[in-house]
C-alpha atoms as a PDB file:
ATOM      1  CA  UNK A   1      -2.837  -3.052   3.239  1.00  0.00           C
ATOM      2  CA  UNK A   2      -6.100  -2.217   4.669  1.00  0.00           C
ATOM      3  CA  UNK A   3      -8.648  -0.076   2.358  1.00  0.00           C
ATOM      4  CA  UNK A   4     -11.924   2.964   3.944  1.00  0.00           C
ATOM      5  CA  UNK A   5     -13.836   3.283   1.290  1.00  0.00           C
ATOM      6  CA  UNK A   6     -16.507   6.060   1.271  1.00  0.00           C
ATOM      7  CA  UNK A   7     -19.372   7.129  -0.368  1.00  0.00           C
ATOM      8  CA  UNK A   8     -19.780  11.182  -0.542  1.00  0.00           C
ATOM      9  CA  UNK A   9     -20.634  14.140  -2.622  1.00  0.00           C
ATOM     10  CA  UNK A  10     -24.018  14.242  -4.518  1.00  0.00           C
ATOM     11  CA  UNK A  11     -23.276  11.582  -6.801  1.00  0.00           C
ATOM     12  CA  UNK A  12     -22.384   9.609  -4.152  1.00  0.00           C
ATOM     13  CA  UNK A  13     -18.825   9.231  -5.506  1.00  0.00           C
ATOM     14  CA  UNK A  14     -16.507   6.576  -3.947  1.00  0.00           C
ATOM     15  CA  UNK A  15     -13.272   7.870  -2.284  1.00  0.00           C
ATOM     16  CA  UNK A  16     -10.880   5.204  -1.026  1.00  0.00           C
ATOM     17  CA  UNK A  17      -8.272   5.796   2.135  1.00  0.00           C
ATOM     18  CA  UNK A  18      -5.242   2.949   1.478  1.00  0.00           C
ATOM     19  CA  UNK A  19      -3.062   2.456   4.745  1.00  0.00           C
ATOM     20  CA  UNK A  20       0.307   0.949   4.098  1.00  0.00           C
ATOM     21  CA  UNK A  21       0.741  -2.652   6.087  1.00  0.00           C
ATOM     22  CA  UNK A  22       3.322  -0.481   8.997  1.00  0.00           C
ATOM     23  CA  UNK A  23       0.438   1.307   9.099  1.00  0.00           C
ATOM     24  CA  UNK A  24       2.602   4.709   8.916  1.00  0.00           C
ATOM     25  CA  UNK A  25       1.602   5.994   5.394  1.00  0.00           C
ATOM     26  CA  UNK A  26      -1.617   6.523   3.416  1.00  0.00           C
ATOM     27  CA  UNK A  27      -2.682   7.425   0.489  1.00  0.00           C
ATOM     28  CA  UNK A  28      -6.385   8.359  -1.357  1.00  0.00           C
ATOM     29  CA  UNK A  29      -7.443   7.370  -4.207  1.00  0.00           C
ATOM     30  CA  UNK A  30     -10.566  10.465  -5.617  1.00  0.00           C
ATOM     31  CA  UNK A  31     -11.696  13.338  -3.619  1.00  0.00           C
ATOM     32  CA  UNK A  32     -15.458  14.034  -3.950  1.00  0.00           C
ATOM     33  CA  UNK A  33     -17.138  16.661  -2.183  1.00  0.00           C
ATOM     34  CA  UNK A  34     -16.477  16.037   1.450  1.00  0.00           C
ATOM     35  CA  UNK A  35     -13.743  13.931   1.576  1.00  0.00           C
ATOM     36  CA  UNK A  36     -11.517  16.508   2.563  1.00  0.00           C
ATOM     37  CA  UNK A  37     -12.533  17.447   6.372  1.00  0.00           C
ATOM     38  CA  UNK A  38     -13.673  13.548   6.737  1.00  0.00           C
ATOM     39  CA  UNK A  39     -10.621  11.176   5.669  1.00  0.00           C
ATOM     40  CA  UNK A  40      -8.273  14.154   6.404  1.00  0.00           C
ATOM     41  CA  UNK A  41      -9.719  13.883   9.675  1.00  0.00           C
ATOM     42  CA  UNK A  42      -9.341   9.777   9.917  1.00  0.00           C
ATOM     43  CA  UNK A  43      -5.609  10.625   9.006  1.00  0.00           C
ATOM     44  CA  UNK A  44      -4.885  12.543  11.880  1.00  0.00           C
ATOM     45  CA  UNK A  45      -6.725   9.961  14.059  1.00  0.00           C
ATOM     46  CA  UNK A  46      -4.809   6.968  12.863  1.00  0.00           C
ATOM     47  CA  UNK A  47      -1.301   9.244  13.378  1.00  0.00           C
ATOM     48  CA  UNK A  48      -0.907   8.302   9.378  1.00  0.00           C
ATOM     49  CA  UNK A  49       1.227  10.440   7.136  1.00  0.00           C
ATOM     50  CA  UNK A  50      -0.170  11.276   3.440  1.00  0.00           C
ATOM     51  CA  UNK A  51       1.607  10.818   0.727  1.00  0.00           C
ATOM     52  CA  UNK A  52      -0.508  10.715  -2.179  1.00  0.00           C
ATOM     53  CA  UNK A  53      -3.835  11.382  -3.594  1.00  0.00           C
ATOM     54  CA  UNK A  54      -4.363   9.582  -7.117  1.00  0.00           C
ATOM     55  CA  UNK A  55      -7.271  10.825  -9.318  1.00  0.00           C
ATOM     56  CA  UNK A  56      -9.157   8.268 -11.452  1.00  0.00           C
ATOM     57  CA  UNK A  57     -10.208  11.407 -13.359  1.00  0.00           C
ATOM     58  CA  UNK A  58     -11.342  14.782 -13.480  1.00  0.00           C
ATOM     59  CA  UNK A  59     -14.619  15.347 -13.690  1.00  0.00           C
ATOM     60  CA  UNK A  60     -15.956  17.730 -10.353  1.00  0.00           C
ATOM     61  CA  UNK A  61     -17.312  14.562  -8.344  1.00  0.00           C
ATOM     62  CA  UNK A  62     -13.991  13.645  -8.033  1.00  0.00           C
ATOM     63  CA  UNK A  63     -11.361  16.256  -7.149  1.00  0.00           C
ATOM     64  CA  UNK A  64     -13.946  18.174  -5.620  1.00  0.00           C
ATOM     65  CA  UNK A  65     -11.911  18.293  -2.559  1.00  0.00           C
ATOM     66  CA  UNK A  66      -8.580  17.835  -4.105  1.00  0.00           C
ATOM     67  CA  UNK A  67      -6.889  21.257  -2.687  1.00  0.00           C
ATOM     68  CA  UNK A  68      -8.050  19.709   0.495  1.00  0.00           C
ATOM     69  CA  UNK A  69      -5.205  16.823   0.176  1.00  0.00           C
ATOM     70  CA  UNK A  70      -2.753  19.230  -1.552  1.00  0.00           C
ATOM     71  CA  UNK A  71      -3.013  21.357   1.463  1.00  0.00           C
ATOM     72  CA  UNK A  72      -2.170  18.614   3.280  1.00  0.00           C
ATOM     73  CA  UNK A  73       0.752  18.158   1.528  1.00  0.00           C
ATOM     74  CA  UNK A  74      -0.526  14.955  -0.444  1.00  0.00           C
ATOM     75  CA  UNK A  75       1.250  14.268  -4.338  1.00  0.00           C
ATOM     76  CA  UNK A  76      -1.217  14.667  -6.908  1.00  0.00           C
ATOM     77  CA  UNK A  77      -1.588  12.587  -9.311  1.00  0.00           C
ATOM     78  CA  UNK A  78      -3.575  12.466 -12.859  1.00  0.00           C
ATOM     79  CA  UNK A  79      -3.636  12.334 -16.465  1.00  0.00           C
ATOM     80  CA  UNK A  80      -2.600  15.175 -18.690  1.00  0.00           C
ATOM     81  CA  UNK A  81      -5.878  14.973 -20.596  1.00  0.00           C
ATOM     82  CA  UNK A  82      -7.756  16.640 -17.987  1.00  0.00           C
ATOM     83  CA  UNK A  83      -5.217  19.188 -16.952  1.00  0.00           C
ATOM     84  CA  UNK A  84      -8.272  21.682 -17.763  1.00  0.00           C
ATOM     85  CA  UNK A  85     -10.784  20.174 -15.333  1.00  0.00           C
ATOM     86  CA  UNK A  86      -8.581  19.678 -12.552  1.00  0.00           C
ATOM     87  CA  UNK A  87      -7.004  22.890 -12.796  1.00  0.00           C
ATOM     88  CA  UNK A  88      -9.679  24.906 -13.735  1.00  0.00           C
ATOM     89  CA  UNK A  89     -12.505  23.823 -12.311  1.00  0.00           C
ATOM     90  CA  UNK A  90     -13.946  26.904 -11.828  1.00  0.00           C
ATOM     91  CA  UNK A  91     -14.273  27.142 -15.313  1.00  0.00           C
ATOM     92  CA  UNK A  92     -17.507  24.277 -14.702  1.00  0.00           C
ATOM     93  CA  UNK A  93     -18.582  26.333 -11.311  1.00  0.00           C
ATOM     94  CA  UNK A  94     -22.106  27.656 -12.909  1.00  0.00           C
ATOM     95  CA  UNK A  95     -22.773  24.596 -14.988  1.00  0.00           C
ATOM     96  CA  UNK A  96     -22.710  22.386 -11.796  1.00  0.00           C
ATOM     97  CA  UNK A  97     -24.496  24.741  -9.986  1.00  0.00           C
ATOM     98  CA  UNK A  98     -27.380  25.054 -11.977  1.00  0.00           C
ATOM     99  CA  UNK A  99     -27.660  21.418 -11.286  1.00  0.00           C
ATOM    100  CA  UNK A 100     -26.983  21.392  -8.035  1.00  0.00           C
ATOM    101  CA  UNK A 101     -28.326  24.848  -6.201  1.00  0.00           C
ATOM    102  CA  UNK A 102     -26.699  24.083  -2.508  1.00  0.00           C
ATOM    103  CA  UNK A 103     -22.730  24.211  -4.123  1.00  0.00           C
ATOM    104  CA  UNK A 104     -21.054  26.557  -2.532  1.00  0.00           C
ATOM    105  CA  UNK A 105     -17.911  28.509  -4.513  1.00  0.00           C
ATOM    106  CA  UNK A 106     -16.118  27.042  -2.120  1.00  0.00           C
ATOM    107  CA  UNK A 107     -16.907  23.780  -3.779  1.00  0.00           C
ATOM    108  CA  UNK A 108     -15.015  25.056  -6.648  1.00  0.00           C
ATOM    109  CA  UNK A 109     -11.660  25.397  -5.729  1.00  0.00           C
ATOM    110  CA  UNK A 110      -8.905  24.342  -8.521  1.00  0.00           C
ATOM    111  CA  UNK A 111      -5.787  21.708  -7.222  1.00  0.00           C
ATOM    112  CA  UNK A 112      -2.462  21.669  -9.248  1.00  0.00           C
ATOM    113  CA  UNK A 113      -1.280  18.317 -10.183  1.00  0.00           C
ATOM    114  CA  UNK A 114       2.231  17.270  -9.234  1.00  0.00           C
ATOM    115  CA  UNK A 115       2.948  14.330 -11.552  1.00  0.00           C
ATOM    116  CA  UNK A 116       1.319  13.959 -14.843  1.00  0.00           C
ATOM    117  CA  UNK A 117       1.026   9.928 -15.688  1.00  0.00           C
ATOM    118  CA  UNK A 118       0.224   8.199 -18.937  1.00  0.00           C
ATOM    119  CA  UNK A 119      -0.038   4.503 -20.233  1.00  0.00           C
ATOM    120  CA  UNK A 120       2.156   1.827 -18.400  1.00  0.00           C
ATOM    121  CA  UNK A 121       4.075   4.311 -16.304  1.00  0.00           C
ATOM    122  CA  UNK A 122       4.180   3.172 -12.197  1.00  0.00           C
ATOM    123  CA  UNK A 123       3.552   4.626  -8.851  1.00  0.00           C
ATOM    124  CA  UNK A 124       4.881   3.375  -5.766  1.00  0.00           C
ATOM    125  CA  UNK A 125       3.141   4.556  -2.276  1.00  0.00           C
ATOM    126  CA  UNK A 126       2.408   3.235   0.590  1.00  0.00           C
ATOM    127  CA  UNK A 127       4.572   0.587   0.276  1.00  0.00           C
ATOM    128  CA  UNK A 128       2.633  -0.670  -3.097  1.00  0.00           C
ATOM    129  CA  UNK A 129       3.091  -0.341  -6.749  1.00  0.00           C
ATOM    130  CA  UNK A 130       0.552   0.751  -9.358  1.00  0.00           C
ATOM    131  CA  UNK A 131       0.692   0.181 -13.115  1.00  0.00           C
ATOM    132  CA  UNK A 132      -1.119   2.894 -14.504  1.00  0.00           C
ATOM    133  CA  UNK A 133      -3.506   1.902 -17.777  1.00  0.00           C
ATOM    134  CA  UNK A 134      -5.447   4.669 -19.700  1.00  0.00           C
ATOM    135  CA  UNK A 135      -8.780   4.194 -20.083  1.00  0.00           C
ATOM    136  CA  UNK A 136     -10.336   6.990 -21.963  1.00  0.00           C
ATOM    137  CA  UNK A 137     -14.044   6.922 -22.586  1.00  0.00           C
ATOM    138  CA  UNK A 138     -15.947   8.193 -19.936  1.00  0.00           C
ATOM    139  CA  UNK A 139     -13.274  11.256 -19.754  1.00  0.00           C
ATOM    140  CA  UNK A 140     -10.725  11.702 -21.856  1.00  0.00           C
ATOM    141  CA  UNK A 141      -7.798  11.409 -18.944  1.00  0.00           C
ATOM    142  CA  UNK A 142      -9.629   8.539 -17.712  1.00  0.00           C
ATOM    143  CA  UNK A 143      -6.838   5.810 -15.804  1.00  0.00           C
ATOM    144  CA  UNK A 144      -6.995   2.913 -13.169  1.00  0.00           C
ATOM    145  CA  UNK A 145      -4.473   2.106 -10.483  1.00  0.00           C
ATOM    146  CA  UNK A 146      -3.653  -1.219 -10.777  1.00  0.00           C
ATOM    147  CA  UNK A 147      -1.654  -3.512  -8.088  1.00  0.00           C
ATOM    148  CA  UNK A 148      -0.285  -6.900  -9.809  1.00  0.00           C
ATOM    149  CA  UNK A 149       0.621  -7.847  -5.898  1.00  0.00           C
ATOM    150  CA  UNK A 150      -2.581  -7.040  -4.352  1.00  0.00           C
ATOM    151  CA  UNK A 151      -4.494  -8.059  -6.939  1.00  0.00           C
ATOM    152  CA  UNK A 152      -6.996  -4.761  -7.081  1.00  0.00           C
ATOM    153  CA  UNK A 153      -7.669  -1.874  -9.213  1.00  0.00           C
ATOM    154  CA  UNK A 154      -9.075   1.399  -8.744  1.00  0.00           C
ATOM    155  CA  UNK A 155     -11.225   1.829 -12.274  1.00  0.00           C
ATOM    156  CA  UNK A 156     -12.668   5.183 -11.853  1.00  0.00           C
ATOM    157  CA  UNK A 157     -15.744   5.616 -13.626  1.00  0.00           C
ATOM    158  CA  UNK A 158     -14.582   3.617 -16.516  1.00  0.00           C
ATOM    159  CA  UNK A 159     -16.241   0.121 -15.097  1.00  0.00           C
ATOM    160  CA  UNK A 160     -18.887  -0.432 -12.425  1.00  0.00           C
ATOM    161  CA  UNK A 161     -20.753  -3.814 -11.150  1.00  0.00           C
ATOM    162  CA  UNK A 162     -23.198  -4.436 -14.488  1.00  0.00           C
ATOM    163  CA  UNK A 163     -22.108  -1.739 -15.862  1.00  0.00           C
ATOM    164  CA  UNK A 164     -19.903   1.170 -17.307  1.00  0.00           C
ATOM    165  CA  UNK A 165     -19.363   5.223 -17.263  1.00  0.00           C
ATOM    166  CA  UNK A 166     -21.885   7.114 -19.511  1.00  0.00           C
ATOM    167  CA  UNK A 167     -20.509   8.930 -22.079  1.00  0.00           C
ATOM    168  CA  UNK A 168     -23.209  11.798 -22.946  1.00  0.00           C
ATOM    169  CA  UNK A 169     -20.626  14.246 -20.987  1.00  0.00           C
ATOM    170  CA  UNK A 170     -18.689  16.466 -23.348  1.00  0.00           C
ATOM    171  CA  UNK A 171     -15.734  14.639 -24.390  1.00  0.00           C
ATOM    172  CA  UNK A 172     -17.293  11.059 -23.712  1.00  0.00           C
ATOM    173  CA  UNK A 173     -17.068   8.240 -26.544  1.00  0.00           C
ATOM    174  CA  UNK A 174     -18.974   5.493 -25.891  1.00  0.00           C
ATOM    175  CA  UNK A 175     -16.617   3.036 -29.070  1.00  0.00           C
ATOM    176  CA  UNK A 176     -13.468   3.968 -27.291  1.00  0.00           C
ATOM    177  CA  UNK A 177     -14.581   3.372 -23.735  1.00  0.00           C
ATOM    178  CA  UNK A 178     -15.493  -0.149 -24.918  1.00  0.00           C
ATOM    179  CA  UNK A 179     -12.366  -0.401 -26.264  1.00  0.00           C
ATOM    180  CA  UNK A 180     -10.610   0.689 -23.248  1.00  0.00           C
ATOM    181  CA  UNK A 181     -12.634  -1.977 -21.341  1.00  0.00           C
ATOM    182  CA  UNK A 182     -11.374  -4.716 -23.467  1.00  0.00           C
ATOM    183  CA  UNK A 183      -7.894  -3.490 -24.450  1.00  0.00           C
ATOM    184  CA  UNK A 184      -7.075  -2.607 -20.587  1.00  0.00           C
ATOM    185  CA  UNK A 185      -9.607  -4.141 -18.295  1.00  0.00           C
ATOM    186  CA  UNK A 186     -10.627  -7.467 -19.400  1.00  0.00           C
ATOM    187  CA  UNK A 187      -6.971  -8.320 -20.005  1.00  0.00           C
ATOM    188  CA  UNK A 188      -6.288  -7.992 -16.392  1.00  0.00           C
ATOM    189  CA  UNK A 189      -6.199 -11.634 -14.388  1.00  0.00           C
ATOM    190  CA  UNK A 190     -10.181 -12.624 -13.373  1.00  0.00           C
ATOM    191  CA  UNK A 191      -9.778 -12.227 -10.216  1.00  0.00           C
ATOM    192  CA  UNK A 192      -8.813  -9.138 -10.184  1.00  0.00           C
ATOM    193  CA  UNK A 193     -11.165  -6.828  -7.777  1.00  0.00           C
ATOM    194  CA  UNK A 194     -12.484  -3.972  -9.221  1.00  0.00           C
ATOM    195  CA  UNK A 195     -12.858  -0.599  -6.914  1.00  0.00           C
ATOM    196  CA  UNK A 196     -15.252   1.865  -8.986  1.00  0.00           C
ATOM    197  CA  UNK A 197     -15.907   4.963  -8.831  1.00  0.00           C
ATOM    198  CA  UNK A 198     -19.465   4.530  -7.533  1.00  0.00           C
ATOM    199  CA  UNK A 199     -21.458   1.607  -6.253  1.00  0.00           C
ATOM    200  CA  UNK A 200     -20.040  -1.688  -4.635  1.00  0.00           C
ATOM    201  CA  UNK A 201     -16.538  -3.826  -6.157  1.00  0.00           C
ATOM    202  CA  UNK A 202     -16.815  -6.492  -8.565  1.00  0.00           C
ATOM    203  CA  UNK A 203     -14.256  -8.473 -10.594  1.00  0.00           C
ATOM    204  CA  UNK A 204     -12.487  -8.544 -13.843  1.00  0.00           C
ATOM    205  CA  UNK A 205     -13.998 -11.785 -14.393  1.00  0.00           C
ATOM    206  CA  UNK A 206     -17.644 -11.413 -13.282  1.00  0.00           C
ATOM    207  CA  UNK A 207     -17.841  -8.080 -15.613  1.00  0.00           C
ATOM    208  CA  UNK A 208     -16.932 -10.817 -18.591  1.00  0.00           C
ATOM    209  CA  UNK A 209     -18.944 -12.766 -17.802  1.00  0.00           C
ATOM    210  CA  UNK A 210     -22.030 -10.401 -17.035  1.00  0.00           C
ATOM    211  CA  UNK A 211     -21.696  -6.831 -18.262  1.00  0.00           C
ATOM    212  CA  UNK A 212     -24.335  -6.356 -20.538  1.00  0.00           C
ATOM    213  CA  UNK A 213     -22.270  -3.237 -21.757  1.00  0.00           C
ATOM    214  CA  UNK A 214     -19.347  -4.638 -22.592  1.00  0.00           C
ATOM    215  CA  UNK A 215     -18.755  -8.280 -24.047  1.00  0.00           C
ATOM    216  CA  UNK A 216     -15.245  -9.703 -23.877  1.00  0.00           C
END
């Protein structure tokens, strides 16, 4: 398995390309603004085929680009508890806007989700299989993608390096994202690498040991 991550959008919001080990299939893992045109575009080059495009959860900075991959004729894949961002995000078009003057309506552009996944329910692509784990919080259909064989897990914005996902944004709860941490996170094997959302990867058992946010 080999993993492109990339760092896009005005948040700068992770987006992760995974190639299968034939290197034949591919699948991403969050689409923030401009992560359409560019991994799309590092598909084609590598002759890959896209199966799936898994969404951590659905706040705009990360299925901004999600019709992108559905165009492309990618499997989406989220949780039910943010059917309304993800498929109505222009619902959130002027309050994002007023933040952010240079979005385009274009950067607005709502994805249907294929498969709706909840608590210890699987995925296989790309030749791997992830155990899905709910970790509500930050967003209410918050998940991670975890791989038992490859030892990694894509947390969303659940978990970063030091730290963890505010929870000011409407529907956030800071008690329940701890809880999620501890109940579905920490209980993962130590050295288990930990692919966020935003900033650099860390460990299950370096966040234990030096999350100020969230004690074991």
């Amino acid at each position: 398995m080999k993993i492109i991550a990339a760092s896009l959008g005005p948040f700068d919001t992770n987006a992760y390309l995974v190639i299968a080990d034939d290197g034949k299939d591919c699948c991403v893992i969050d689409a923030p603004k401009d992560a359409g045109p560019l991994l799309l575009a590092e598909i084609k080059k590598q002759g890959l085929r896209l199966t799936h495009l898994l969404i951590t959860h659905g706040h705009w900075d990360h299925m901004c680009d999600a019709h992108h991959f559905a165009a492309a004729g990618a499997q989406l894949i989220a949780h039910k508890d943010d059917q309304q961002l993800i498929e109505n995000i222009e619902a959130y078009r002027s309050r994002y806007q007023s933040m952010l003057p240079m979005l385009s309506d274009e950067d607005f552009c709502s994805a249907k989700v294929d498969r709706w996944v909840d608590e210890g329910e699987m995925v296989e692509t790309c030749g791997l299989t992830f155990e899905i784990r709910h970790v509500p919080g930050h967003c209410p259909g918050s998940i991670l993608f975890y791989s038992a064989a490859q030892k990694i897990a894509f947390t969303g914005d659940a978990i970063f390096k030091g730290s963890v996902g505010r929870t000011d944004l409407p529907n956030g709860d800071w008690n329940q994202l701890l809880t999620s941490i501890r109940n579905r996170i920490y209980t993962l094997p130590d050295d288990v690498v930990l692919l966020p959302g935003h900033g650099g990867k860390t460990s299950v058992g370096y966040e234990k040991k030096h999350n100020p946010y969230a004690k074991p």
